[in-house]
PDB file of N, CA and C in Angstrom:
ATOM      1  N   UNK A   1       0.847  -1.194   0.000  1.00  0.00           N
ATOM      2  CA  UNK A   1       0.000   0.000   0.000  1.00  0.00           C
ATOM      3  C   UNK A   1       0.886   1.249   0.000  1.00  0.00           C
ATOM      4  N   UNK A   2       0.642   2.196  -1.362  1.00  0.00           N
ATOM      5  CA  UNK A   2       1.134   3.771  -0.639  1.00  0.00           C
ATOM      6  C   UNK A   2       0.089   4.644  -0.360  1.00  0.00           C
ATOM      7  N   UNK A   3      -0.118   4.820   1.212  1.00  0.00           N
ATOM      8  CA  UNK A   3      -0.934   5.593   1.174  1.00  0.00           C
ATOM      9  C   UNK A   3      -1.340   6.798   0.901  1.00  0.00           C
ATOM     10  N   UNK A   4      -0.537   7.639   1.584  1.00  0.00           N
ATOM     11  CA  UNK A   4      -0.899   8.946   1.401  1.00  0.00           C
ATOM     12  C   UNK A   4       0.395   9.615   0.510  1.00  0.00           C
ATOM     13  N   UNK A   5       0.400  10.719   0.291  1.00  0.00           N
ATOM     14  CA  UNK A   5       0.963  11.959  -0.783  1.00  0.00           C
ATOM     15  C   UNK A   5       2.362  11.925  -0.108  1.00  0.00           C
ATOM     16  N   UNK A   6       3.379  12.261  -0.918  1.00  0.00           N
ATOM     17  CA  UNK A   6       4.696  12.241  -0.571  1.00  0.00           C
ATOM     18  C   UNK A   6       4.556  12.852   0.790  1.00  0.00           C
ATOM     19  N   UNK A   7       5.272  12.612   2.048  1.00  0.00           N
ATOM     20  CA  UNK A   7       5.103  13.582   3.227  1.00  0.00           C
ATOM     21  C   UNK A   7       6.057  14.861   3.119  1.00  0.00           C
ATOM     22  N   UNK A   8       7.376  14.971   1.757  1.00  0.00           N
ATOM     23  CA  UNK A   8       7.770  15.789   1.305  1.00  0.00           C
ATOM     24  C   UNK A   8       7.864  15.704   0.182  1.00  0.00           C
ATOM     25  N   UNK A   9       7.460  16.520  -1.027  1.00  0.00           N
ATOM     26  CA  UNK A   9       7.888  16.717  -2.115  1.00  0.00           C
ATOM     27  C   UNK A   9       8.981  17.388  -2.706  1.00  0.00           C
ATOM     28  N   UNK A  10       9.629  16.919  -3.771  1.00  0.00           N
ATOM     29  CA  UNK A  10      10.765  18.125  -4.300  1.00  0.00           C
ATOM     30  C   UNK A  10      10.587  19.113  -4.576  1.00  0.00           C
ATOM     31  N   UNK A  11      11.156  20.760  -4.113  1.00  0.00           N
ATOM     32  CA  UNK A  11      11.189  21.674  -4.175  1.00  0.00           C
ATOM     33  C   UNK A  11      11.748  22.147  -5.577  1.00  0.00           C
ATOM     34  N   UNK A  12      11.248  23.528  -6.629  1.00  0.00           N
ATOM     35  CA  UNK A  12      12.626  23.876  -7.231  1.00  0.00           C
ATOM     36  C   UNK A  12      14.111  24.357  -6.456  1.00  0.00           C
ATOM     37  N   UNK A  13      14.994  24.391  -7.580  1.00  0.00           N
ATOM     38  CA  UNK A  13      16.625  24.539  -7.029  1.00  0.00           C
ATOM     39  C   UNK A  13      17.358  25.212  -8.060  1.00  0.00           C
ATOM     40  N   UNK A  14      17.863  26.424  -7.529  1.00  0.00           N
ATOM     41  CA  UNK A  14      18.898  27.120  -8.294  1.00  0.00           C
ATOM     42  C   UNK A  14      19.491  27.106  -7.556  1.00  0.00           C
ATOM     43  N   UNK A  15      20.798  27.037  -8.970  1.00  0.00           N
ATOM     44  CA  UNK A  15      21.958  26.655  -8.014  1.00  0.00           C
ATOM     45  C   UNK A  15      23.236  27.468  -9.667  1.00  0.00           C
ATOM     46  N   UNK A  16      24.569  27.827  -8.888  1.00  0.00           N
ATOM     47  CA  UNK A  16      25.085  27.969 -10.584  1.00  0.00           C
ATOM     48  C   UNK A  16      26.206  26.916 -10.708  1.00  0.00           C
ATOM     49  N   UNK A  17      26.267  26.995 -11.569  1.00  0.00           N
ATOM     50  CA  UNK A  17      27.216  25.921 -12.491  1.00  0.00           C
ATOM     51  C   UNK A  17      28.453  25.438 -11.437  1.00  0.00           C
ATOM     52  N   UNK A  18      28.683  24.384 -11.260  1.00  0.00           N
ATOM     53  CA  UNK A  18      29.796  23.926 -10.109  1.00  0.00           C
ATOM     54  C   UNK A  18      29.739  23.588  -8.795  1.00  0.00           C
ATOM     55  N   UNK A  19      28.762  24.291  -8.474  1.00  0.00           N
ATOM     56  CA  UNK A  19      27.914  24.067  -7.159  1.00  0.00           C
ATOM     57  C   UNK A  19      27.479  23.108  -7.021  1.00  0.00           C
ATOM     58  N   UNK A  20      27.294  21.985  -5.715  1.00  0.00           N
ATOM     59  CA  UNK A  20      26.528  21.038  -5.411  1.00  0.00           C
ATOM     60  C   UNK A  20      25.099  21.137  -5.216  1.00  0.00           C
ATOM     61  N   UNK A  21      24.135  20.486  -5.526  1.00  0.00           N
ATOM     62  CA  UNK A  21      22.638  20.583  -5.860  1.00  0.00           C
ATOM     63  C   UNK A  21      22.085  19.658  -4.938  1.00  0.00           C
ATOM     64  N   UNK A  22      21.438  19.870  -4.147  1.00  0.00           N
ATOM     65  CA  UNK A  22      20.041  18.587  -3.323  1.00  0.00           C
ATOM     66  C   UNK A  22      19.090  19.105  -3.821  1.00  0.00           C
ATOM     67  N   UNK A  23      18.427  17.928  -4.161  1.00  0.00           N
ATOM     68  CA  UNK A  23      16.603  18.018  -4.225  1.00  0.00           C
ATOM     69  C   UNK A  23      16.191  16.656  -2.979  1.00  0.00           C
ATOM     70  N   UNK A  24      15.399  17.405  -2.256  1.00  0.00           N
ATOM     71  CA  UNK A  24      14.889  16.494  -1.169  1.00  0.00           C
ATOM     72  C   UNK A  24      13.150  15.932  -1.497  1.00  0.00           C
ATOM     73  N   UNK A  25      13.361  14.543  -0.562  1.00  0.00           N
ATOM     74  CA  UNK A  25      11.552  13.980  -1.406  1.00  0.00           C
ATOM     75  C   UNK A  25      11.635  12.935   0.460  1.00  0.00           C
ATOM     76  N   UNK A  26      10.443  13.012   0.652  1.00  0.00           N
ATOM     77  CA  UNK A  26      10.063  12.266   1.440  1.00  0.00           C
ATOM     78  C   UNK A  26       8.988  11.270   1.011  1.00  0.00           C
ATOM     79  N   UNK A  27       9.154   9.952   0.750  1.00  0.00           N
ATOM     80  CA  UNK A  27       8.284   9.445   0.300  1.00  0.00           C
ATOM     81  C   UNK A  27       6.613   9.219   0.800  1.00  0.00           C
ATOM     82  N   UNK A  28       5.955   8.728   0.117  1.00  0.00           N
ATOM     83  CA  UNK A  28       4.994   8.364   1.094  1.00  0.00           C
ATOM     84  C   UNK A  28       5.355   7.406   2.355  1.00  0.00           C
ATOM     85  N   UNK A  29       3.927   7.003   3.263  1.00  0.00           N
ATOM     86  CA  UNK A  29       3.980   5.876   4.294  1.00  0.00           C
ATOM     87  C   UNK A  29       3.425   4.820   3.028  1.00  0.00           C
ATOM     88  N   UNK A  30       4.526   3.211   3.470  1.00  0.00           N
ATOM     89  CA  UNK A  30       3.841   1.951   2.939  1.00  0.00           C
ATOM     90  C   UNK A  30       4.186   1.169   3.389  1.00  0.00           C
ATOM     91  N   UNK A  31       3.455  -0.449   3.239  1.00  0.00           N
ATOM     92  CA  UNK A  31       3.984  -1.578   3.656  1.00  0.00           C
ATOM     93  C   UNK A  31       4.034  -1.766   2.219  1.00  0.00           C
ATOM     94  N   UNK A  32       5.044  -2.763   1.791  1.00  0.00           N
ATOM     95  CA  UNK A  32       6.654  -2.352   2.810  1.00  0.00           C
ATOM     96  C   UNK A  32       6.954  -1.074   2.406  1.00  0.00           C
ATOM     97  N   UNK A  33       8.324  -0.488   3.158  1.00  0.00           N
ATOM     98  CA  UNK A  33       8.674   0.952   3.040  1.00  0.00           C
ATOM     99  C   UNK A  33       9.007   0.850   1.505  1.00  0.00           C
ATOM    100  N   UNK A  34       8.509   2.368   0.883  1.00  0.00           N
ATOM    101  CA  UNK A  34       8.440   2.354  -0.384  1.00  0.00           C
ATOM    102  C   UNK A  34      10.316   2.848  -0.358  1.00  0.00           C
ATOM    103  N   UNK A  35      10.997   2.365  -1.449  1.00  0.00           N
ATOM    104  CA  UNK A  35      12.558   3.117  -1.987  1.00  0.00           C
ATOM    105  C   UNK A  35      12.246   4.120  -3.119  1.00  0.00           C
ATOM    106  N   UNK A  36      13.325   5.037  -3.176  1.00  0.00           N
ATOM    107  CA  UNK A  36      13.719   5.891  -3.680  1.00  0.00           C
ATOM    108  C   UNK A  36      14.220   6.005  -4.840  1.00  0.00           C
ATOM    109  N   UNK A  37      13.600   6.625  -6.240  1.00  0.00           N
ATOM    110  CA  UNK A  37      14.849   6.398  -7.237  1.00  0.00           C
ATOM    111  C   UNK A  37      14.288   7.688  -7.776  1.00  0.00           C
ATOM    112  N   UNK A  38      15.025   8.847  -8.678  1.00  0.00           N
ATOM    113  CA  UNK A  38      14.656   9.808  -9.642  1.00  0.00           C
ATOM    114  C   UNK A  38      14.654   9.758 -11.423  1.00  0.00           C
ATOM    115  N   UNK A  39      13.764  10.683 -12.019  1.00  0.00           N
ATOM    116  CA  UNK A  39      14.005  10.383 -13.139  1.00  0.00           C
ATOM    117  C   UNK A  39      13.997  12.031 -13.281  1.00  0.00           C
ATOM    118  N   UNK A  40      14.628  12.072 -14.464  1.00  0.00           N
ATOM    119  CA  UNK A  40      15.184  13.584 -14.803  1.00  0.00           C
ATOM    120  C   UNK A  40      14.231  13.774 -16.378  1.00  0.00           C
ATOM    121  N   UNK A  41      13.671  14.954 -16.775  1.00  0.00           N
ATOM    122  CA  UNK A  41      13.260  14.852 -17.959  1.00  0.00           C
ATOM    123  C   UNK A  41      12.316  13.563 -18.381  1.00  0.00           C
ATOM    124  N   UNK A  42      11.358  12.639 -17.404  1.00  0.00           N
ATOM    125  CA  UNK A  42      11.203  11.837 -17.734  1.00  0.00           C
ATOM    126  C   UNK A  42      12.055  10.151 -17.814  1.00  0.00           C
ATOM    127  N   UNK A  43      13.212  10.428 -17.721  1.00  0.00           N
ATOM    128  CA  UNK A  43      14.369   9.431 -17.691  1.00  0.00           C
ATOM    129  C   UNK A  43      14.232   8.790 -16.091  1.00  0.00           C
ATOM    130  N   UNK A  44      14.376   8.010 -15.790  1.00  0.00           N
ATOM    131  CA  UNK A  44      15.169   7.237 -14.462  1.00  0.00           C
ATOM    132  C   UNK A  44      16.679   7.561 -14.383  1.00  0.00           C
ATOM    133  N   UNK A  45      17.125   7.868 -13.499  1.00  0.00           N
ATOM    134  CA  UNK A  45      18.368   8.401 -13.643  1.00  0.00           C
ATOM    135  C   UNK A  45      19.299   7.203 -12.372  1.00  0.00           C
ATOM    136  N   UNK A  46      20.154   6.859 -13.813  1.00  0.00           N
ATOM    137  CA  UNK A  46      21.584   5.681 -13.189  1.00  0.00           C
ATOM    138  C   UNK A  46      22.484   6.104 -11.874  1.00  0.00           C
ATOM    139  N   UNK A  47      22.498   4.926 -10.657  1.00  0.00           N
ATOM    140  CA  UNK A  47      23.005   5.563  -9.485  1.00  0.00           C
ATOM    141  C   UNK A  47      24.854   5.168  -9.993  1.00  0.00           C
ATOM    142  N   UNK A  48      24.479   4.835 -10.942  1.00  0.00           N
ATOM    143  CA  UNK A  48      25.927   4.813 -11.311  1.00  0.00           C
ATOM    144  C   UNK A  48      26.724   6.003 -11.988  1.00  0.00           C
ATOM    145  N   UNK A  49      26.062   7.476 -12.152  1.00  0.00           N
ATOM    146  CA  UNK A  49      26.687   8.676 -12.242  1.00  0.00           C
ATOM    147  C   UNK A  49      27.654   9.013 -10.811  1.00  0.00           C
ATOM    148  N   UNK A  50      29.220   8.824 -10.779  1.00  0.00           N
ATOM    149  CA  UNK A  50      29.745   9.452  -9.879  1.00  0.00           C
ATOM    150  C   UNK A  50      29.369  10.531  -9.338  1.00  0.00           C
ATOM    151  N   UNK A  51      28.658  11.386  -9.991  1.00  0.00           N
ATOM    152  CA  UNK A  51      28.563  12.711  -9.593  1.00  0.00           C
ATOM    153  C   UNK A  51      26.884  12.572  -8.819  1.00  0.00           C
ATOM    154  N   UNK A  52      26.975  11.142  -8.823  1.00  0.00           N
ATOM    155  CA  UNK A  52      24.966  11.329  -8.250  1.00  0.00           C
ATOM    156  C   UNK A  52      24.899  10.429  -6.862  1.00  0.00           C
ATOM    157  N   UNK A  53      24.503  11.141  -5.963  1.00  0.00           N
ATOM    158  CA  UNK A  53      24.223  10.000  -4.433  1.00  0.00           C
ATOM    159  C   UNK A  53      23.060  10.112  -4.403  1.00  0.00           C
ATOM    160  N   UNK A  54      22.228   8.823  -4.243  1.00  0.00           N
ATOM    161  CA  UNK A  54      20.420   9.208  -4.126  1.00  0.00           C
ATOM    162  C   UNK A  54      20.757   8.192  -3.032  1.00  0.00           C
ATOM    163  N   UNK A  55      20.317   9.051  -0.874  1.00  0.00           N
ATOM    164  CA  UNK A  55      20.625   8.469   0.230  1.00  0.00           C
ATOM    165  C   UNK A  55      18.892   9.157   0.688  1.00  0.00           C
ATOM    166  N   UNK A  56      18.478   7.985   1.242  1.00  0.00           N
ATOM    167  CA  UNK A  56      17.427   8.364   2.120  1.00  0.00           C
ATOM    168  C   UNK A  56      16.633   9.059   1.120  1.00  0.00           C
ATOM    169  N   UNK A  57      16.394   9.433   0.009  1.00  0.00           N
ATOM    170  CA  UNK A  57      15.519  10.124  -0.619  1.00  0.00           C
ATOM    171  C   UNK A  57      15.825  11.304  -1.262  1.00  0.00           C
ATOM    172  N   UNK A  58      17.082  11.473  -0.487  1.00  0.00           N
ATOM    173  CA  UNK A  58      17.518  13.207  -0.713  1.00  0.00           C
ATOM    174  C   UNK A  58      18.622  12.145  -2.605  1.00  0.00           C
ATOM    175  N   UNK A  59      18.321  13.669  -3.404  1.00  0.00           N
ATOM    176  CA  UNK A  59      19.276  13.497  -4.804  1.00  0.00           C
ATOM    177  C   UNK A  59      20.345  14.464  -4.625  1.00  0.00           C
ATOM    178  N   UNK A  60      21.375  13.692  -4.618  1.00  0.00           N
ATOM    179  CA  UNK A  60      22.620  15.326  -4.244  1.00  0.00           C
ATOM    180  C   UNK A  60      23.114  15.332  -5.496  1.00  0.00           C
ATOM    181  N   UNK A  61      23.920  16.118  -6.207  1.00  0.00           N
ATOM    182  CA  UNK A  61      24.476  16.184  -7.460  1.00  0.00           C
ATOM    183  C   UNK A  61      25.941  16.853  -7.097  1.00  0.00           C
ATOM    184  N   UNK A  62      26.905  16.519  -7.206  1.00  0.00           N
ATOM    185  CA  UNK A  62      28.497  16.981  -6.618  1.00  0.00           C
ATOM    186  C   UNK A  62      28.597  18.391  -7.158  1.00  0.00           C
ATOM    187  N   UNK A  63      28.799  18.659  -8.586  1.00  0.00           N
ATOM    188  CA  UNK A  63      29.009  19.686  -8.937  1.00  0.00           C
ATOM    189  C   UNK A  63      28.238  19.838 -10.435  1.00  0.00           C
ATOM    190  N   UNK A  64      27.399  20.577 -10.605  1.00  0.00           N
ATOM    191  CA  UNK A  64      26.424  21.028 -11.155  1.00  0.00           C
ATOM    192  C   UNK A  64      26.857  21.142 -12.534  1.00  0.00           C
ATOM    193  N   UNK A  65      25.947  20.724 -13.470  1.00  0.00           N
ATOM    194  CA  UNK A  65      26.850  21.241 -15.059  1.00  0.00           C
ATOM    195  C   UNK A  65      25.278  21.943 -15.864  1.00  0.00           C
ATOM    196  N   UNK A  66      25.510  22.901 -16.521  1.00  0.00           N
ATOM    197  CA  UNK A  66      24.405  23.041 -17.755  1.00  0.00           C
ATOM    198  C   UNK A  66      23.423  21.785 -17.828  1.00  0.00           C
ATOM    199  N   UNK A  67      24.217  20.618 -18.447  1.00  0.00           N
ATOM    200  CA  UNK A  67      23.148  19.557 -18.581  1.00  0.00           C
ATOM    201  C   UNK A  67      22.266  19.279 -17.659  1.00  0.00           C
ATOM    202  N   UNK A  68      22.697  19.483 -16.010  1.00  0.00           N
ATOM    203  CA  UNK A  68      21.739  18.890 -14.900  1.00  0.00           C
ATOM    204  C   UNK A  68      20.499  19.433 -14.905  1.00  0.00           C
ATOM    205  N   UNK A  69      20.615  20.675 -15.587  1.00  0.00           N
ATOM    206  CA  UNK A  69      19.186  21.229 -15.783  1.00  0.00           C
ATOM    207  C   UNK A  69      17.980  20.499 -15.817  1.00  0.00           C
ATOM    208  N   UNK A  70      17.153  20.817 -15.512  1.00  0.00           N
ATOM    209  CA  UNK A  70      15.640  19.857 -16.213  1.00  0.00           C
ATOM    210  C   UNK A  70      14.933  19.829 -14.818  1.00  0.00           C
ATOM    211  N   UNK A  71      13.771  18.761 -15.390  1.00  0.00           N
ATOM    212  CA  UNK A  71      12.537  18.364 -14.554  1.00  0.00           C
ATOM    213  C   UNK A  71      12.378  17.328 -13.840  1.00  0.00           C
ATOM    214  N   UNK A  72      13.075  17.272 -12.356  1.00  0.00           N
ATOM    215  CA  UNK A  72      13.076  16.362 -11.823  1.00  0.00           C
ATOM    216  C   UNK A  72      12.084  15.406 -11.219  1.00  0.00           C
ATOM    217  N   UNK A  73      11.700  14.053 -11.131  1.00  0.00           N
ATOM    218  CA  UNK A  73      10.442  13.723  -9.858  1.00  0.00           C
ATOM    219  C   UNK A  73      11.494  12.569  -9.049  1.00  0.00           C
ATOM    220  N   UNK A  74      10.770  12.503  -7.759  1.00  0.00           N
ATOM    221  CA  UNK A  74      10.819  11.445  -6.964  1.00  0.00           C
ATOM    222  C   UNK A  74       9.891  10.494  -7.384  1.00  0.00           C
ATOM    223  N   UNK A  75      10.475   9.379  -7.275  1.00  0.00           N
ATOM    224  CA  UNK A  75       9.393   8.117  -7.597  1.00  0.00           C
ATOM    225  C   UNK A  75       9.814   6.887  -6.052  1.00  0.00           C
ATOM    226  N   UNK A  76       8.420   6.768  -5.962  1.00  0.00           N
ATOM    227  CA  UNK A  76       8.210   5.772  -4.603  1.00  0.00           C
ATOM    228  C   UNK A  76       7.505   4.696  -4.972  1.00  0.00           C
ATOM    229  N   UNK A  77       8.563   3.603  -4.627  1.00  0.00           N
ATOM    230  CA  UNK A  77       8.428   1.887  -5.039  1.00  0.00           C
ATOM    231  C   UNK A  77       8.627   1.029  -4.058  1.00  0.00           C
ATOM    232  N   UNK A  78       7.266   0.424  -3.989  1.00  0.00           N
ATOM    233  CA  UNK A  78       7.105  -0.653  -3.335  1.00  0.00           C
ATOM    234  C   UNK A  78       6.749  -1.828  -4.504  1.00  0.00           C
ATOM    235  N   UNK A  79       6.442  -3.077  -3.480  1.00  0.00           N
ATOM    236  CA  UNK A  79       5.532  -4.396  -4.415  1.00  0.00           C
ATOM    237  C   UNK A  79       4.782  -3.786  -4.833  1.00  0.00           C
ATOM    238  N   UNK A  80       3.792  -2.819  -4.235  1.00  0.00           N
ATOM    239  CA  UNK A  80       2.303  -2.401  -4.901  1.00  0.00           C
ATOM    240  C   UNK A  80       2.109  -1.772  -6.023  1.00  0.00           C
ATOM    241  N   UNK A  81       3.379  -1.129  -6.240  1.00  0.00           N
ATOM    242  CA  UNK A  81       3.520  -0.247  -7.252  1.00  0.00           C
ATOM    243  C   UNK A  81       4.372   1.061  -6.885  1.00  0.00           C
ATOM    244  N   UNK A  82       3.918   2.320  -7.668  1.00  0.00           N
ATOM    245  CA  UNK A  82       4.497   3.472  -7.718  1.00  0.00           C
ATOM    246  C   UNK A  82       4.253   4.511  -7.919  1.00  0.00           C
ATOM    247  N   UNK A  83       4.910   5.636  -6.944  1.00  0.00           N
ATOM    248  CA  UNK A  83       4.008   6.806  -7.569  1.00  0.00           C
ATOM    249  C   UNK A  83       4.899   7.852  -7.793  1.00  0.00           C
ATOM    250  N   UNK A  84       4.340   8.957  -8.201  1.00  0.00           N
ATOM    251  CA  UNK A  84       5.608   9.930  -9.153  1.00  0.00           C
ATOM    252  C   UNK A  84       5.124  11.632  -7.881  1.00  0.00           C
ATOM    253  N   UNK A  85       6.133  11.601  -7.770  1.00  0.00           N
ATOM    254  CA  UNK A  85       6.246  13.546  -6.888  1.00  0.00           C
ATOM    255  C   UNK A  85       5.800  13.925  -8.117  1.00  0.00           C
ATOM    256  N   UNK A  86       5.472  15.331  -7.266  1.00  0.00           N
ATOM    257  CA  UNK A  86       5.492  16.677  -7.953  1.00  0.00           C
ATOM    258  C   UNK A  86       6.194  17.058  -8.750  1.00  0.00           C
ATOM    259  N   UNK A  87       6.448  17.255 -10.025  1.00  0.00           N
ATOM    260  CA  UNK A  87       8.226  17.464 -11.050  1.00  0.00           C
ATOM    261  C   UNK A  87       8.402  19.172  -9.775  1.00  0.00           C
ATOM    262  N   UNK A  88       9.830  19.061  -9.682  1.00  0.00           N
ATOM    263  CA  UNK A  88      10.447  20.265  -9.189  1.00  0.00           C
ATOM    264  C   UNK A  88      11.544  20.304 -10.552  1.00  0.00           C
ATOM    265  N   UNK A  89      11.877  21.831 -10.292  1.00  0.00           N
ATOM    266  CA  UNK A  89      12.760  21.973 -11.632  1.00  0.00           C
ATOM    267  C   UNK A  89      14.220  22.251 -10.781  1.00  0.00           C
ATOM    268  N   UNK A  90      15.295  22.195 -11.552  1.00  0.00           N
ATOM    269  CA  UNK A  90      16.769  22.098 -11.126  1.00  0.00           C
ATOM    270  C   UNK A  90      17.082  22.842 -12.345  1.00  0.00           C
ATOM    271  N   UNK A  91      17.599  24.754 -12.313  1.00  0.00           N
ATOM    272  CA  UNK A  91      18.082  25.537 -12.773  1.00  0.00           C
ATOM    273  C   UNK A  91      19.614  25.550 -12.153  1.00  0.00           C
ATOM    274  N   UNK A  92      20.152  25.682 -13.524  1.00  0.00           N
ATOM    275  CA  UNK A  92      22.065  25.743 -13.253  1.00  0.00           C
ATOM    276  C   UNK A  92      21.929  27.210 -14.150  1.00  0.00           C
ATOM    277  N   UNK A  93      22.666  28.129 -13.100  1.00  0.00           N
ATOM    278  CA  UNK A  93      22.939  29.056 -13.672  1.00  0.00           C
ATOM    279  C   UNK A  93      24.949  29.174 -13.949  1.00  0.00           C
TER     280      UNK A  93
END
């Protein structure tokens, strides 16, 4: 079951170029506890980018490039299924 609405959603984030970036997401409550993964632009995004730690929910990004730009969501997965945050946007200036 997920019950209710993320208990945090992702915020937008400016940030400029080089700078480290968090977008924070609190998932919903579920049995079992739902995990954490992001998709950028629609994409699922690989925890295999060095430059990407997705811990506890929070997405950190090391140092920021032009490309990181875009439309981020949190997505919360359990057995039951899944559900998609709010898109927050991630501006690199």
């Amino acid at each position: 079951v997920l019950r209710d609405d993320f208990r945090q959603p992702p915020g937008d984030v400016v940030v400029a170029a080089g700078e480290p970036a968090v977008l924070e997401c609190v998932p919903p409550r579920g049995h079992p506890e739902p995990s954490v993964s992001w998709k950028k632009d629609g994409a699922r995004l690989s925890d295999r980018d060095e430059r990407l730690t997705i811990r506890g929910g929070k997405l950190m990004l090391a140092s920021t490039r032009k490309s990181d730009a875009g439309v981020y969501v949190c997505v919360a997965t359990n057995v039951v299924g899944e559900r998609d945050s709010e898109p927050a946007k991630l501006v690199v200036f």
